[in-house]
N, C-alpha and C. Protein backbone atom coordinates (compact mmCIF):
# COMPACT_ATOMS: atom_id res chain seq x y z
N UNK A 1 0.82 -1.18 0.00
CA UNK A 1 0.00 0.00 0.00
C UNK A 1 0.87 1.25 0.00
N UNK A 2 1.73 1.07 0.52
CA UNK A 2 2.46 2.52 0.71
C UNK A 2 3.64 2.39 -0.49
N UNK A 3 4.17 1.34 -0.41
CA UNK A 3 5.16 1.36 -2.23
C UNK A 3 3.79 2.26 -3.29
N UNK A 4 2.93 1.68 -3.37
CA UNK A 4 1.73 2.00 -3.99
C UNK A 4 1.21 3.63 -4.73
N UNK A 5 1.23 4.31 -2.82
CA UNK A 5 1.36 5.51 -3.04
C UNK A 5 2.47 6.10 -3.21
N UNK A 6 3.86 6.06 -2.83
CA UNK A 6 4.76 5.95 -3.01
C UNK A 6 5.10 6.12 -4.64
N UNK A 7 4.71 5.51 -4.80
CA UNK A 7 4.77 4.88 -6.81
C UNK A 7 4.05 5.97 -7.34
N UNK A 8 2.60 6.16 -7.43
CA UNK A 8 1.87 7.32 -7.35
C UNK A 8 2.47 8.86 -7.44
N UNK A 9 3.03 8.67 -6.28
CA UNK A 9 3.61 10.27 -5.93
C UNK A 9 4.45 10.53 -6.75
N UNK A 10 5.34 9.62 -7.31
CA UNK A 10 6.48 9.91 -8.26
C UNK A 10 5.98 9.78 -9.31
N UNK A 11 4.94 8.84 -10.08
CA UNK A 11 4.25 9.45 -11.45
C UNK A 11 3.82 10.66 -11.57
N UNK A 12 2.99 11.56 -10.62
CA UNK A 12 2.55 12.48 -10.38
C UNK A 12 3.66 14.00 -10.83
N UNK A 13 4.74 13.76 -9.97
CA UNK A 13 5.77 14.63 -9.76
C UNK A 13 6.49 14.28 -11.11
N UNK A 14 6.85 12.72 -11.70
CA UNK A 14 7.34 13.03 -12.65
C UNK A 14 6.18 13.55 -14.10
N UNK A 15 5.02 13.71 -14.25
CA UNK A 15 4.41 14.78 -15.26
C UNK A 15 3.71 16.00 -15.54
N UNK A 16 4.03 16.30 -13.85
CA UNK A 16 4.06 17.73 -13.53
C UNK A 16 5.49 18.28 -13.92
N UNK A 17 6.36 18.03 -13.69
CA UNK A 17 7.66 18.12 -13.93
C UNK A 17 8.33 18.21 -15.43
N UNK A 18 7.60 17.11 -16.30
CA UNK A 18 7.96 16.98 -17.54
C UNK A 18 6.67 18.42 -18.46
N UNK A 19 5.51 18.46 -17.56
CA UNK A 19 4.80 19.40 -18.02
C UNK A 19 5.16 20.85 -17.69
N UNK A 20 6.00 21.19 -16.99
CA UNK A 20 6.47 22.58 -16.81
C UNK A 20 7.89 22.52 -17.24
N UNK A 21 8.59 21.75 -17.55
CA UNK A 21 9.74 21.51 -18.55
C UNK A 21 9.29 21.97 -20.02
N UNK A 22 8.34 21.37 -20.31
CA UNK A 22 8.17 21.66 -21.63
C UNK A 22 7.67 23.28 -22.05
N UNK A 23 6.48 23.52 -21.20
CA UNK A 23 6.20 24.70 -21.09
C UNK A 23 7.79 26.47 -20.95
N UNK A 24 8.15 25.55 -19.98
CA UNK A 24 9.88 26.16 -19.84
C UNK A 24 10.08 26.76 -21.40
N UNK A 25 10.52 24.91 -22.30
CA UNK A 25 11.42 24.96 -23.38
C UNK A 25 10.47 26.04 -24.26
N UNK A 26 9.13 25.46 -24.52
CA UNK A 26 8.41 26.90 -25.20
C UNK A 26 8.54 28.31 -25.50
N UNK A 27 8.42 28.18 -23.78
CA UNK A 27 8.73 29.65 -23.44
C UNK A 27 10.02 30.61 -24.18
N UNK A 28 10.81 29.67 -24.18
CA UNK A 28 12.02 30.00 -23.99
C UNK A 28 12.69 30.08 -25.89
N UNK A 29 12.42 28.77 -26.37
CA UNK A 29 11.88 28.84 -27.64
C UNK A 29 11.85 30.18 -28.21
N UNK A 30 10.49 30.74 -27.65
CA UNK A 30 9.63 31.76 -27.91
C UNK A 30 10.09 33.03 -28.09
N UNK A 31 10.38 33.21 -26.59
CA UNK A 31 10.59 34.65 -26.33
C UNK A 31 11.93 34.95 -26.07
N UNK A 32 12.84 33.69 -26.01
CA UNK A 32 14.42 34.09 -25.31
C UNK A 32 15.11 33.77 -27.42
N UNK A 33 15.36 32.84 -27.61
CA UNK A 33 15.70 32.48 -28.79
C UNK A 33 14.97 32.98 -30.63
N UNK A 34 13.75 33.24 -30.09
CA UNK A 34 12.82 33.90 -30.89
C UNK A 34 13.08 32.12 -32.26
N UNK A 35 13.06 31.45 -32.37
CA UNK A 35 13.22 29.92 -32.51
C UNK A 35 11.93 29.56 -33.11
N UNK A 36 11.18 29.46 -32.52
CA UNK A 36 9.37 29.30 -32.05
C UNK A 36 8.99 30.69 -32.49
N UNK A 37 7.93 30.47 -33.71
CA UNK A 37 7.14 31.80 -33.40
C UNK A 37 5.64 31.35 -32.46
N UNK A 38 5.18 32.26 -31.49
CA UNK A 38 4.09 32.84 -31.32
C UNK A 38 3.13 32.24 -31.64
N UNK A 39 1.88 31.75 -30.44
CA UNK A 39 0.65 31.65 -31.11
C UNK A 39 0.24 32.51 -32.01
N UNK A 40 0.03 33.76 -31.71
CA UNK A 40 -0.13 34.96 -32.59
C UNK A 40 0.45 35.08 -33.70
N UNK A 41 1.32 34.84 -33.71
CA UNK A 41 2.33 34.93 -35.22
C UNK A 41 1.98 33.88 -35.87
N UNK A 42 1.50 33.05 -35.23
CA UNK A 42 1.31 31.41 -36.04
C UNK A 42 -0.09 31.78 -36.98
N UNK A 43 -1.09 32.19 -35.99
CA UNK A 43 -2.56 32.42 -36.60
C UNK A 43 -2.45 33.66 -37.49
N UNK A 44 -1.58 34.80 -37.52
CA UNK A 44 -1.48 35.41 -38.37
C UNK A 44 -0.78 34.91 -39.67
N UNK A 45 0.20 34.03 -39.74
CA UNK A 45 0.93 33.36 -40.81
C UNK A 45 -0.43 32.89 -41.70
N UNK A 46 -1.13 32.03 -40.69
CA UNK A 46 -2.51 31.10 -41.48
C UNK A 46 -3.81 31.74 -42.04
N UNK A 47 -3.81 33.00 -41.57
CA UNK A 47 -4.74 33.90 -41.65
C UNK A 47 -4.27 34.69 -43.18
N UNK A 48 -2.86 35.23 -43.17
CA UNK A 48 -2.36 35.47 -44.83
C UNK A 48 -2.16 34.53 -45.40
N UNK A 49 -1.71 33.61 -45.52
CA UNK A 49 -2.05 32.12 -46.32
C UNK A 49 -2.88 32.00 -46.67
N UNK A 50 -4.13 32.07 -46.00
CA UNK A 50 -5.47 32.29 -46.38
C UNK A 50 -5.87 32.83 -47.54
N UNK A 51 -5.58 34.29 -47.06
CA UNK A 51 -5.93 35.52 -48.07
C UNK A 51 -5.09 35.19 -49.08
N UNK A 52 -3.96 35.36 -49.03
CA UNK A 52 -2.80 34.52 -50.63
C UNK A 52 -3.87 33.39 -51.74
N UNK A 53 -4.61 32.63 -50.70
CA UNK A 53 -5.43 31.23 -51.79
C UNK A 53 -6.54 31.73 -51.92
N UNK A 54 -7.00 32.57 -52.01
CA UNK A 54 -8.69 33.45 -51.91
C UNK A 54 -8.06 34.19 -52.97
N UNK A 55 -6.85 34.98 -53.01
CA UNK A 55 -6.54 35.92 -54.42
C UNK A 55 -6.02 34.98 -55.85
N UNK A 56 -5.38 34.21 -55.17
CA UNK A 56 -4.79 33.39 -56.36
C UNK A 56 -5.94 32.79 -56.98
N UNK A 57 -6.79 32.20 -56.07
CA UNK A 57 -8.14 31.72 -56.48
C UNK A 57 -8.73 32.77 -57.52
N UNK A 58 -8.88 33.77 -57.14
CA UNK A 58 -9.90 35.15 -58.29
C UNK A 58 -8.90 35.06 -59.51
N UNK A 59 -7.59 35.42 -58.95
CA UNK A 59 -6.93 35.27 -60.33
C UNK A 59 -7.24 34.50 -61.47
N UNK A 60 -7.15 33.48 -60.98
CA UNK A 60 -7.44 31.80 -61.82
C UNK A 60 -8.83 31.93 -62.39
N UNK A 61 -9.53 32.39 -61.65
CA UNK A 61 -10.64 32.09 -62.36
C UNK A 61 -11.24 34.08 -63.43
N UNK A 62 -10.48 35.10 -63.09
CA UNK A 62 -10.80 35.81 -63.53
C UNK A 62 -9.47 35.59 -65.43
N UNK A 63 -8.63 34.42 -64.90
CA UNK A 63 -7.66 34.72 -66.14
C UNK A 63 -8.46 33.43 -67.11
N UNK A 64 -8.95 32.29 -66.58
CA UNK A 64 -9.67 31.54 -67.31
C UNK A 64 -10.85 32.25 -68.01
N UNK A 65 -11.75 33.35 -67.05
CA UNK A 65 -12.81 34.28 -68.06
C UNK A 65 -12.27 34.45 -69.44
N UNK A 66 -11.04 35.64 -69.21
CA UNK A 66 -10.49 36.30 -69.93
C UNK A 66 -9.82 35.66 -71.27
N UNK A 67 -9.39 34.16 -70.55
CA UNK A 67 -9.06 33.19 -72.11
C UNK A 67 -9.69 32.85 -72.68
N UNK A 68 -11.02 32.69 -72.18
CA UNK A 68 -12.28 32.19 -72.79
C UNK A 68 -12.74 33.18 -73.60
N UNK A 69 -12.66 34.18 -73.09
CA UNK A 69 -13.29 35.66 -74.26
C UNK A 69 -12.45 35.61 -75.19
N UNK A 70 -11.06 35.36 -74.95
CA UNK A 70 -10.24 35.63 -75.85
C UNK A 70 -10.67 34.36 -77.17
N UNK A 71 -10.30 33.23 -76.77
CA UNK A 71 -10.58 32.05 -78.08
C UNK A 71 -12.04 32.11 -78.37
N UNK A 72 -12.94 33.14 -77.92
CA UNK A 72 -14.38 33.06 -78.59
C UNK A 72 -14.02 34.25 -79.27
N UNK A 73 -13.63 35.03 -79.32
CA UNK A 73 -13.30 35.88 -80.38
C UNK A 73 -12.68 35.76 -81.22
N UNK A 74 -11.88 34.70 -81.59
CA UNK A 74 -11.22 34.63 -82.83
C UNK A 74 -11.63 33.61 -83.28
């Protein structure tokens, strides 16, 4: 019973431990190494990516119009 809890206590401590380690390396990642970008920087990256395939998209389809007018006219 007490190896038990014993056993317990050290799973416990070891993924609290490995969970503020990691959080640490993040951090650190982040804001010390600049390594890691940013939640913020991340959702802004995906957010112009976005907009980039929404224009390329009009393109494509405003240059397919435009070929089409073109070979119906001649």
């Amino acid at each position: 019973m007490l190896f038990e809890k014993l056993l317990r206590a050290g799973q416990t401590w070891h993924e609290e431990t490995l969970a503020t380690l990691q959080l640490n390396i993040v951090e650190f990642l982040q804001d010390e190494t600049r390594d890691l970008p940013t939640l913020a920087e991340t959702e802004l990256f995906y957010e112009q990516v976005a907009l980039l395939q929404r224009a390329e998209l009009a393109l494509t389809e405003k240059l397919n119009h435009l070929t089409a007018q073109t070979t119906q006219g001649n």
